[in-house]
C-alpha atoms as a PDB file:
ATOM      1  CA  UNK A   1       0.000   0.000   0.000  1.00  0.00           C
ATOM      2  CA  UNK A   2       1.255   3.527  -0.919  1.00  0.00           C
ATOM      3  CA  UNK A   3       1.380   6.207   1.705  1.00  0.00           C
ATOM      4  CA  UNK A   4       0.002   9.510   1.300  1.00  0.00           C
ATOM      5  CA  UNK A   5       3.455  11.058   2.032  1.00  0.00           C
ATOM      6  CA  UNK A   6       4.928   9.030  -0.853  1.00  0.00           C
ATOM      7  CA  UNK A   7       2.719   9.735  -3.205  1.00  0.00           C
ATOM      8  CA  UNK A   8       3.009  13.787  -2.320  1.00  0.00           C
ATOM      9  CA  UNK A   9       6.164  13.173  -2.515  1.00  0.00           C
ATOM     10  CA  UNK A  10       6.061  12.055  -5.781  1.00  0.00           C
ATOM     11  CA  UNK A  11       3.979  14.702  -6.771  1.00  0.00           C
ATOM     12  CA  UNK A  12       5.977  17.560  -6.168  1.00  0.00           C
ATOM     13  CA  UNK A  13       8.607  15.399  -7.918  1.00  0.00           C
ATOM     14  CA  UNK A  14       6.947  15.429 -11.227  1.00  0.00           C
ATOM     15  CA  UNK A  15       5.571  19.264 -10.706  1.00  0.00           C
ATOM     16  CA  UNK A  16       9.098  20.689  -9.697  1.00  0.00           C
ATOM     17  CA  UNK A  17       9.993  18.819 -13.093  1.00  0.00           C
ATOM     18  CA  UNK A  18       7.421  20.417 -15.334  1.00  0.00           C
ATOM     19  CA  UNK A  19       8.113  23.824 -13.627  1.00  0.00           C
ATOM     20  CA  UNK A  20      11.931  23.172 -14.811  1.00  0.00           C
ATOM     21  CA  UNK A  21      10.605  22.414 -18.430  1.00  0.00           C
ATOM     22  CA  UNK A  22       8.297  24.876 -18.423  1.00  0.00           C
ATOM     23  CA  UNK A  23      10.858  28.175 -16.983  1.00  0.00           C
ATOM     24  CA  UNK A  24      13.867  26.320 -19.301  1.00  0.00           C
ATOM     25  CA  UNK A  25      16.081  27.422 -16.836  1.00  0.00           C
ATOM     26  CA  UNK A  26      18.484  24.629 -15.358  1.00  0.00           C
ATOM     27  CA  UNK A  27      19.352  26.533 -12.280  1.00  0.00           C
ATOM     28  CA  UNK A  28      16.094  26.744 -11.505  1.00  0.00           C
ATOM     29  CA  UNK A  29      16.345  22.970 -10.721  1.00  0.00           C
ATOM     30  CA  UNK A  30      18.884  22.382  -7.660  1.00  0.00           C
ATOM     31  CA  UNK A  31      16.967  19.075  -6.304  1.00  0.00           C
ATOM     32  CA  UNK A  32      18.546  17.750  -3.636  1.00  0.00           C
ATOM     33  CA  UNK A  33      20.684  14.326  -4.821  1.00  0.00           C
ATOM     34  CA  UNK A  34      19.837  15.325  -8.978  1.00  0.00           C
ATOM     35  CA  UNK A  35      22.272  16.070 -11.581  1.00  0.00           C
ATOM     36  CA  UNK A  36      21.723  17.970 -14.738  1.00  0.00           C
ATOM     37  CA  UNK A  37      21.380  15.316 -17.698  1.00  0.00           C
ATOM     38  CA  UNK A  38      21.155  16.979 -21.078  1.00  0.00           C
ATOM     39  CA  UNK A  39      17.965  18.251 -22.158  1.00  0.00           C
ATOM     40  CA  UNK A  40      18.758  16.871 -25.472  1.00  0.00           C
ATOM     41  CA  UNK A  41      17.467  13.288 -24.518  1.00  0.00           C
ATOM     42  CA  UNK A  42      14.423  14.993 -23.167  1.00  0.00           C
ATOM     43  CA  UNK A  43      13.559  16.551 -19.147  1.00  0.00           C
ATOM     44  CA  UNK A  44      13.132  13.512 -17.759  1.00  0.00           C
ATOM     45  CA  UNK A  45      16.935  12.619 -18.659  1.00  0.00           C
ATOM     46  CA  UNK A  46      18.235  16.404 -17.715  1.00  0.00           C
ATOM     47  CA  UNK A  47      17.309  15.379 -13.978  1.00  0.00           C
ATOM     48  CA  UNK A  48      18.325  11.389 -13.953  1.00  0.00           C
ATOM     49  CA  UNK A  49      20.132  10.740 -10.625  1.00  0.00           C
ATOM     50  CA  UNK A  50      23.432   9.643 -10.956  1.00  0.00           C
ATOM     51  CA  UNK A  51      26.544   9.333  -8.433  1.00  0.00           C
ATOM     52  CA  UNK A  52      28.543  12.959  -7.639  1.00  0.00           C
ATOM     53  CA  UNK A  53      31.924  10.925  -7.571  1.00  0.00           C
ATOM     54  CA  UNK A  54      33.712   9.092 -10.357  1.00  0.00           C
ATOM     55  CA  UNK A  55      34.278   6.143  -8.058  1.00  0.00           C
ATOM     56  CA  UNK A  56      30.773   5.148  -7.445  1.00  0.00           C
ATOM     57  CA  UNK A  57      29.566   4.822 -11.077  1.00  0.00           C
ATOM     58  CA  UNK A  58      28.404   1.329 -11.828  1.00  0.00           C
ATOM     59  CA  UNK A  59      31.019   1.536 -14.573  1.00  0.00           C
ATOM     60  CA  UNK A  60      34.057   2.031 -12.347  1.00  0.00           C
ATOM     61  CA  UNK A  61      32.984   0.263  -9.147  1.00  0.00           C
ATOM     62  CA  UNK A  62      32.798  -3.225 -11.526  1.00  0.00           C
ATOM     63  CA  UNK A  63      35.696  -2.733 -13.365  1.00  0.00           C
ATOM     64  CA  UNK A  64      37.949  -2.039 -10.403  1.00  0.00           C
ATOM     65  CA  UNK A  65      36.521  -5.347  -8.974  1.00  0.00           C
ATOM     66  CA  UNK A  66      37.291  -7.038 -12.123  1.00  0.00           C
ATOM     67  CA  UNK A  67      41.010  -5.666 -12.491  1.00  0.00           C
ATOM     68  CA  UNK A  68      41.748  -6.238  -9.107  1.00  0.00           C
ATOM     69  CA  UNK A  69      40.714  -9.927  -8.943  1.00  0.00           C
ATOM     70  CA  UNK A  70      43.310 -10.679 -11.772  1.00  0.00           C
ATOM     71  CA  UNK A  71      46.048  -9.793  -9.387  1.00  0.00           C
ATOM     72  CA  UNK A  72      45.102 -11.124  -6.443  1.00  0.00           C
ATOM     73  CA  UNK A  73      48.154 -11.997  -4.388  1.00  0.00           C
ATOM     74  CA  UNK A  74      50.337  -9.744  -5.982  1.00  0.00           C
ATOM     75  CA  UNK A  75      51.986  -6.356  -5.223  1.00  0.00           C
ATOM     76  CA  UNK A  76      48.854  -4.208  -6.780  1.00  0.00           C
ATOM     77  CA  UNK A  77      46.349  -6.464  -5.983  1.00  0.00           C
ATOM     78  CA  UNK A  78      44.115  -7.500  -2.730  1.00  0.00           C
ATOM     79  CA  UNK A  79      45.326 -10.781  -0.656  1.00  0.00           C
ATOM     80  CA  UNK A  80      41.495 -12.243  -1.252  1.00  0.00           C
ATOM     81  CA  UNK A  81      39.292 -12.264  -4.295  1.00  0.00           C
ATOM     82  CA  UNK A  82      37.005  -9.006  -4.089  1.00  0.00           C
ATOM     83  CA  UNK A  83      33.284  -9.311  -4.522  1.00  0.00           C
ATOM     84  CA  UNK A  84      32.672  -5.553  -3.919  1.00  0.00           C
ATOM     85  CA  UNK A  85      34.214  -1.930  -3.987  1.00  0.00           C
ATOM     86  CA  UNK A  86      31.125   0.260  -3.757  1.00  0.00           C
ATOM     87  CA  UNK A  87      32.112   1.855   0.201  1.00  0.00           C
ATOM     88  CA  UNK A  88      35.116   3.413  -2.129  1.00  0.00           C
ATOM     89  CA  UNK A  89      35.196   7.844  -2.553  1.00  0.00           C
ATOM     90  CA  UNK A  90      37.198   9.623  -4.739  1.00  0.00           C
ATOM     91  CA  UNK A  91      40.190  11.454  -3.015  1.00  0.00           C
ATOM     92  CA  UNK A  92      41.988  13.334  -5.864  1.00  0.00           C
ATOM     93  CA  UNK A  93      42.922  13.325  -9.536  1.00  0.00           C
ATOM     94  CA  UNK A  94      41.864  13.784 -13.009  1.00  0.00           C
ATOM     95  CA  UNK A  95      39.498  12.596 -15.754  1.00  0.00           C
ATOM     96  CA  UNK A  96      42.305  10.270 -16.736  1.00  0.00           C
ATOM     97  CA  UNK A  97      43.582   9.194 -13.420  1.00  0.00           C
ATOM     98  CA  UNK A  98      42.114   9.446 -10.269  1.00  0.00           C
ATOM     99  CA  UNK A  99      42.073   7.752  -6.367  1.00  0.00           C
ATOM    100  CA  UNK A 100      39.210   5.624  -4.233  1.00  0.00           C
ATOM    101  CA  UNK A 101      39.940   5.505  -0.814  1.00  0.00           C
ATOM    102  CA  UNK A 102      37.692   3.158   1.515  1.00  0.00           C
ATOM    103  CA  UNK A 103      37.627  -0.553   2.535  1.00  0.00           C
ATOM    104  CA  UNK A 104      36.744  -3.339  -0.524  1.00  0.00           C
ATOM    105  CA  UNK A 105      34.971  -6.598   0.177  1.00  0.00           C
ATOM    106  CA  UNK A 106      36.402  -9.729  -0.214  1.00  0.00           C
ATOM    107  CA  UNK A 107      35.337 -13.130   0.100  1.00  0.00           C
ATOM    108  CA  UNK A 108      37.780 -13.173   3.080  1.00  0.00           C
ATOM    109  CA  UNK A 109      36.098 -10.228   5.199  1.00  0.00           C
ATOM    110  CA  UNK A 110      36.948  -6.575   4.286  1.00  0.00           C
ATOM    111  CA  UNK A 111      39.878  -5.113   3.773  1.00  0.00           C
ATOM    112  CA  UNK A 112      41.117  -2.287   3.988  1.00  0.00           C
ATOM    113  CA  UNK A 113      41.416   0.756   4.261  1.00  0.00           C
ATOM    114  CA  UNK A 114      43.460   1.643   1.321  1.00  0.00           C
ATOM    115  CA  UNK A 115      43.325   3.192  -2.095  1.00  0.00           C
ATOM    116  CA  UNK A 116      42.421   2.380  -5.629  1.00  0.00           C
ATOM    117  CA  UNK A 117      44.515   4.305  -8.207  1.00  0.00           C
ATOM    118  CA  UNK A 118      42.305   4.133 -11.080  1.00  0.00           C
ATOM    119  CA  UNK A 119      44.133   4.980 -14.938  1.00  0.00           C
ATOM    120  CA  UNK A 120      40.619   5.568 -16.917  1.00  0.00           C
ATOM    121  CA  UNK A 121      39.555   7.081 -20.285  1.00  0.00           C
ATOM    122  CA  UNK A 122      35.989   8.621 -20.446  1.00  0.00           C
ATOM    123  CA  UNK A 123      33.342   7.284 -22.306  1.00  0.00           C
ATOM    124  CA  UNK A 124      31.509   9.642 -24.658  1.00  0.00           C
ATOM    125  CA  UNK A 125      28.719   9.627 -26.531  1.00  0.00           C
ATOM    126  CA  UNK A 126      27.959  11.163 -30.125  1.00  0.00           C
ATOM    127  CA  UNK A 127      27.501  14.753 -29.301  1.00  0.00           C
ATOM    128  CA  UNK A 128      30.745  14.810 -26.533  1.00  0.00           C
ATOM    129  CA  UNK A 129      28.917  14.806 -23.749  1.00  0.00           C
ATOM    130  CA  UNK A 130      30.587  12.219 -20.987  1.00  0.00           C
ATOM    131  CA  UNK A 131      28.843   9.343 -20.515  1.00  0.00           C
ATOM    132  CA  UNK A 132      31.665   7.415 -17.769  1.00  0.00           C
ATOM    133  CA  UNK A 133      34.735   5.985 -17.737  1.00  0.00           C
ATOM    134  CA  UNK A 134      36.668   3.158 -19.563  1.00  0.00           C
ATOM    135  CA  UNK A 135      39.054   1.440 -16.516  1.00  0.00           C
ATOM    136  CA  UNK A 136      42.244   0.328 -17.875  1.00  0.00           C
ATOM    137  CA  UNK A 137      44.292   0.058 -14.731  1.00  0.00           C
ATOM    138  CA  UNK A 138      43.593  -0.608 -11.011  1.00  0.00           C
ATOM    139  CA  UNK A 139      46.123  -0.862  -8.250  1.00  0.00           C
ATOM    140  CA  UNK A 140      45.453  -1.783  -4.463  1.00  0.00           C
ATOM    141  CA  UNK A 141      47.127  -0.808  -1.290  1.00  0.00           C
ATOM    142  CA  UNK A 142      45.968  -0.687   2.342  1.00  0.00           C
ATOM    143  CA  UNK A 143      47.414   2.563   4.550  1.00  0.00           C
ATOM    144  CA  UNK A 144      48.626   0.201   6.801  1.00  0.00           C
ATOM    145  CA  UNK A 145      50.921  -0.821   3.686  1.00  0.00           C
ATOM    146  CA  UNK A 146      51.663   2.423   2.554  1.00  0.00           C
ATOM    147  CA  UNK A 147      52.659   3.051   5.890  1.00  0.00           C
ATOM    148  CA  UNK A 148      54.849   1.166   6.091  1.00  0.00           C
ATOM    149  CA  UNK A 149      56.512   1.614   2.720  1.00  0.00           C
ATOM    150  CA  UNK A 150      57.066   5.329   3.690  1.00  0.00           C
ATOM    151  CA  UNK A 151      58.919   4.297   6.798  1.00  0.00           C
ATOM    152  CA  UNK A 152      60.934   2.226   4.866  1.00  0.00           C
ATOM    153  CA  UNK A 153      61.710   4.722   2.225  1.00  0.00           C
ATOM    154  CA  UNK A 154      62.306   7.119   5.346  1.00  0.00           C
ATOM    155  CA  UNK A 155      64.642   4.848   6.502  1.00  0.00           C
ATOM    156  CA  UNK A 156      66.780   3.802   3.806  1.00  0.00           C
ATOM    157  CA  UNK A 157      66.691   7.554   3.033  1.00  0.00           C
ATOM    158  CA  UNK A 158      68.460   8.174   6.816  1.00  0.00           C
ATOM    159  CA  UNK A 159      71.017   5.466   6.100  1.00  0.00           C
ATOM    160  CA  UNK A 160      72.040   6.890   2.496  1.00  0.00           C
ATOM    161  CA  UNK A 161      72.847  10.330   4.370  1.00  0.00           C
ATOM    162  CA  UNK A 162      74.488   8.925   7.015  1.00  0.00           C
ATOM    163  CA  UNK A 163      76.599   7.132   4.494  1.00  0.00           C
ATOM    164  CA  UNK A 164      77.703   9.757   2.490  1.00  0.00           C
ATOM    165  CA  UNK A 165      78.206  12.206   5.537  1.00  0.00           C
ATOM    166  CA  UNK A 166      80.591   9.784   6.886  1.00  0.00           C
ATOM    167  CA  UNK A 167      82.140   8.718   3.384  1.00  0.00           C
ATOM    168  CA  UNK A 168      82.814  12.824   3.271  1.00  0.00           C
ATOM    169  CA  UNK A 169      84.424  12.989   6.666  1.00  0.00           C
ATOM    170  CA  UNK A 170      86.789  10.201   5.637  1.00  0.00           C
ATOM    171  CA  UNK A 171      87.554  12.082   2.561  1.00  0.00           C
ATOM    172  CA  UNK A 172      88.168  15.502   4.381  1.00  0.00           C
ATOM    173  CA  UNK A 173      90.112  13.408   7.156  1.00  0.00           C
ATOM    174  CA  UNK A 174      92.036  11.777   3.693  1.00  0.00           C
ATOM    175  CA  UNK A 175      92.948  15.264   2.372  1.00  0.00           C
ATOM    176  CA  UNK A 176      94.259  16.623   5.219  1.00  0.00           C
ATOM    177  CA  UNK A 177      96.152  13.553   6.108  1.00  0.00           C
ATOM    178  CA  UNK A 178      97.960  13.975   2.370  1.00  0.00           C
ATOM    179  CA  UNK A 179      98.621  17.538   2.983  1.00  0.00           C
ATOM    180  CA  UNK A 180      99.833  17.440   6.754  1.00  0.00           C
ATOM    181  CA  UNK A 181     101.790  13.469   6.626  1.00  0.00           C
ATOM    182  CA  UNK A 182     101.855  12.675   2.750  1.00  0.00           C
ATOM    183  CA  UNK A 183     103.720   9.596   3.699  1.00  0.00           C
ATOM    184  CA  UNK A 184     101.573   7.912   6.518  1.00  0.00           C
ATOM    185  CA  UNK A 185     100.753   4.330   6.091  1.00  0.00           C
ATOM    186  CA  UNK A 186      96.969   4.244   5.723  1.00  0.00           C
ATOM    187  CA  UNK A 187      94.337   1.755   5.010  1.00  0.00           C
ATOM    188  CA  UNK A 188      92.842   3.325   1.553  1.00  0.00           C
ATOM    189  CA  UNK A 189      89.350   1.993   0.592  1.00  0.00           C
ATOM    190  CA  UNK A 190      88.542   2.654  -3.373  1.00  0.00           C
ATOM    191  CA  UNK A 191      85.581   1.171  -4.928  1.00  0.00           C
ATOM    192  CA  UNK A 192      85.468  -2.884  -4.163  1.00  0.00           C
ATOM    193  CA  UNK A 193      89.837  -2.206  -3.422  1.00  0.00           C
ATOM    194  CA  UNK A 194      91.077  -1.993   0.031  1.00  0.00           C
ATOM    195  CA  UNK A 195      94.877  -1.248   0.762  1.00  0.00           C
ATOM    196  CA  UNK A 196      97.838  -0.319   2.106  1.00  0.00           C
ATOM    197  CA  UNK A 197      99.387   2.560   0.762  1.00  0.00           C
ATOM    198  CA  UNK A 198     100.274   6.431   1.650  1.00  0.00           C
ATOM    199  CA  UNK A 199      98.041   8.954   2.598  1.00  0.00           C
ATOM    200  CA  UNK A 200      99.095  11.273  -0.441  1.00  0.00           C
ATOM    201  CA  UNK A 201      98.653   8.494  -2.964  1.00  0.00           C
ATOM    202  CA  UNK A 202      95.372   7.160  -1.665  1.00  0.00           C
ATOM    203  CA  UNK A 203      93.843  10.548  -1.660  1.00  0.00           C
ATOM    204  CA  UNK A 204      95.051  11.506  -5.159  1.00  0.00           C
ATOM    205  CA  UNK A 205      93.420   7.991  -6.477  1.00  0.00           C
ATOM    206  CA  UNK A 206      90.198   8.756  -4.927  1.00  0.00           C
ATOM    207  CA  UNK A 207      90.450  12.182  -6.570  1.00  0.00           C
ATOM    208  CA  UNK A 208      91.160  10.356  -9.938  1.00  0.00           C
ATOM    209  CA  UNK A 209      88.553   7.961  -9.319  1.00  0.00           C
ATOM    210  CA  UNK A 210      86.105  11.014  -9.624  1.00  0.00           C
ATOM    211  CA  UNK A 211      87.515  12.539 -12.244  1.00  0.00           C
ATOM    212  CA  UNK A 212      87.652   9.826 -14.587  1.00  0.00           C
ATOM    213  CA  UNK A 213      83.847   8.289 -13.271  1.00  0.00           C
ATOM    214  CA  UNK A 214      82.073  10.263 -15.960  1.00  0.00           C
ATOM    215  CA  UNK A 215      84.163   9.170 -18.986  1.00  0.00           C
ATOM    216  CA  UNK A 216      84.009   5.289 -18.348  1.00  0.00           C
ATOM    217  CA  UNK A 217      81.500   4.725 -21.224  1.00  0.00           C
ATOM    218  CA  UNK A 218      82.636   7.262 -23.419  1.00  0.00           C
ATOM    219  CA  UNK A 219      86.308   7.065 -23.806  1.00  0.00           C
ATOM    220  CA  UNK A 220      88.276   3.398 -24.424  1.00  0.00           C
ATOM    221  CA  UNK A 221      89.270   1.920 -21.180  1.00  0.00           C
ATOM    222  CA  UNK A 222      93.627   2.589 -22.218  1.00  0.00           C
ATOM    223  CA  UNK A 223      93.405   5.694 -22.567  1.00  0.00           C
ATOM    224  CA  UNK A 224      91.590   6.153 -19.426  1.00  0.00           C
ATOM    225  CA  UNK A 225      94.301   4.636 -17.811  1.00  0.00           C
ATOM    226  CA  UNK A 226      97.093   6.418 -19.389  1.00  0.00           C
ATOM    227  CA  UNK A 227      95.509   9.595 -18.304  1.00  0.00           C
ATOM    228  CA  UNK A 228      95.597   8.230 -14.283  1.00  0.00           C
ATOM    229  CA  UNK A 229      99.148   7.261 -14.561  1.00  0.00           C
ATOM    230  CA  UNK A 230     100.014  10.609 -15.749  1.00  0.00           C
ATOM    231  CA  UNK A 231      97.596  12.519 -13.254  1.00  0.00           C
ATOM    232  CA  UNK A 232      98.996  10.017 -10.239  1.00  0.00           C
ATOM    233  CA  UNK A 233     102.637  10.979 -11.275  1.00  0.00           C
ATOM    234  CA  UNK A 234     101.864  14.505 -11.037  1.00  0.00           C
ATOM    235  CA  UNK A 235      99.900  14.664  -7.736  1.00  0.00           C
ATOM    236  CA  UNK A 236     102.562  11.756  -6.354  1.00  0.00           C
ATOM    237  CA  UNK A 237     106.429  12.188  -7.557  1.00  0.00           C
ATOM    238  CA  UNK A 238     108.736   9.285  -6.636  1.00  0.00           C
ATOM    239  CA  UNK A 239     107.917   6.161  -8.338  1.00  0.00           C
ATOM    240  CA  UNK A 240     108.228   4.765 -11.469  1.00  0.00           C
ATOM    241  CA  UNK A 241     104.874   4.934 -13.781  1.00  0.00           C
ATOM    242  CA  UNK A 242     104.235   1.463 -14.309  1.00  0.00           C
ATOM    243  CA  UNK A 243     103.221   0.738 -10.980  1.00  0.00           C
ATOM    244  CA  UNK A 244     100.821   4.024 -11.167  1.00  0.00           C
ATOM    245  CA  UNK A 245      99.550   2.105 -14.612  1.00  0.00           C
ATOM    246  CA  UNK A 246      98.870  -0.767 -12.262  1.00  0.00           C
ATOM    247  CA  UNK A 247      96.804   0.957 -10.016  1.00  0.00           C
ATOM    248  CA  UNK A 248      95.088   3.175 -12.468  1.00  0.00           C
ATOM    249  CA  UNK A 249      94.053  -0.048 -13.998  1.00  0.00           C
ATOM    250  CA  UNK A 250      92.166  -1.620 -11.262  1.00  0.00           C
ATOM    251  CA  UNK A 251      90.751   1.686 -10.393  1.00  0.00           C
ATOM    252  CA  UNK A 252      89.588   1.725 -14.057  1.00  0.00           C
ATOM    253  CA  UNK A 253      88.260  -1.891 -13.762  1.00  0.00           C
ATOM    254  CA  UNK A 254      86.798  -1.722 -10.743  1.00  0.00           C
ATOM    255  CA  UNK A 255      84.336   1.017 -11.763  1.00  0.00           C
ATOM    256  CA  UNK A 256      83.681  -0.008 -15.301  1.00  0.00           C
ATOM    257  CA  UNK A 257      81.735  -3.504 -13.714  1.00  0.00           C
END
């Protein structure tokens, strides 16, 4: 049986409607939960209700399902088959590319929450007016995931500049060494090659080893070293070349594999 209120309801449905068509004026038509339609496929289509956010169309909601249960178990997908995503709202993006965030349904329980980045192309129809999207992509993560990615990243992050502020206090503690006792015994640590030698002739191979890092694919690997020996020899009088040739040449082989 139909209530009184519903059918009221209904009626100043239809009569808000025919005042629209009536006035021609869209703005005259701000129902509550109704989206303009085009007037071309008549009034009844200019007021058709249909979902304010690109990840609740029918369209996307499926094909996100669909997409997501092909990787299933892998590093984009969900760790259960889904069997729904409609709890999912759009966060941010484009047209083209675009986030759901909210919890999807799987035949395991839900799961979640996390976000959808959707890679779509909109649908059209014959006049250009937008009609939905065309999914091609989908790719799942929970926060609880991306959380912890981003402290990993963090992390590895913190131990890279802790590396190379300690690799540059060795070098400053290097240079001054070659300046202040050229001829101290030290342990010198180049590439993969690890040392005895003096502190003069360890510093001027790591300066080499810089200088000659951004010709190793670009100039043959002979010449390369001929240039070392005659750049150690300069930096490091007193011994004979060959025996800067042999060093050049590991430092030349060490950083060309």
């Amino acid at each position: 049986m139909t209530s009184h209120a519903g059918t009221v309801q209904r009626s100043c449905r239809v009569l808000q409607i025919a005042q629209c068509v009536s006035l021609l004026s869209l703005n005259a038509c701000a129902l509550s939960g109704i989206h303009d339609g085009s007037w071309a496929d008549g009034p009844m289509a200019a007021f058709a209700n249909s979902p304010s956010e690109r990840c609740q169309t029918s369209d996307v909601r499926q094909s996100i399902v669909t997409i997501l249960n092909n990787k299933v178990g892998t590093s984009e997908g969900p760790p259960a088959r889904v069997t729904s995503a409609a709890e999912l709202k759009t966060i941010a993006g484009s047209d083209g590319m675009f986030s759901c965030h909210g919890v999807l349904k799987t035949v395991d329980g839900p799961n979640g929450p996390g976000t959808v980045q959707v890679v779509a192309d909109v649908k059209t129809n014959g006049d250009g007016r937008m009609t939905g999207y065309a999914v091609r992509d989908a790719k799942w993560e929970t926060d609880a995931d991306r959380d912890h990615r981003e402290a990993a990243r963090k992390e590895e992050a913190a131990k890279r500049e802790a590396a190379a502020a300690q690799a540059a206090k060795e070098l400053e503690e290097m240079r001054t060494a070659s300046l202040v006792q050229p001829n101290k015994t030290v342990h010198c640590s180049i590439g993969h090659s690890l040392f005895w030698t003096t502190s003069a002739f360890c510093y001027a191979m790591i300066e080499e080893m810089h200088d000659l890092s951004g010709s190793l694919k670009s100039e043959p690997h002979v010449d390369l070293i001929e240039r070392c020996a005659r750049d150690i020899e300069k930096k490091v009088p007193g011994n004979r070349q060959p025996i800067y040739v042999n060093e050049c040449q590991k430092l030349v082989e060490t950083y060309a594999n």
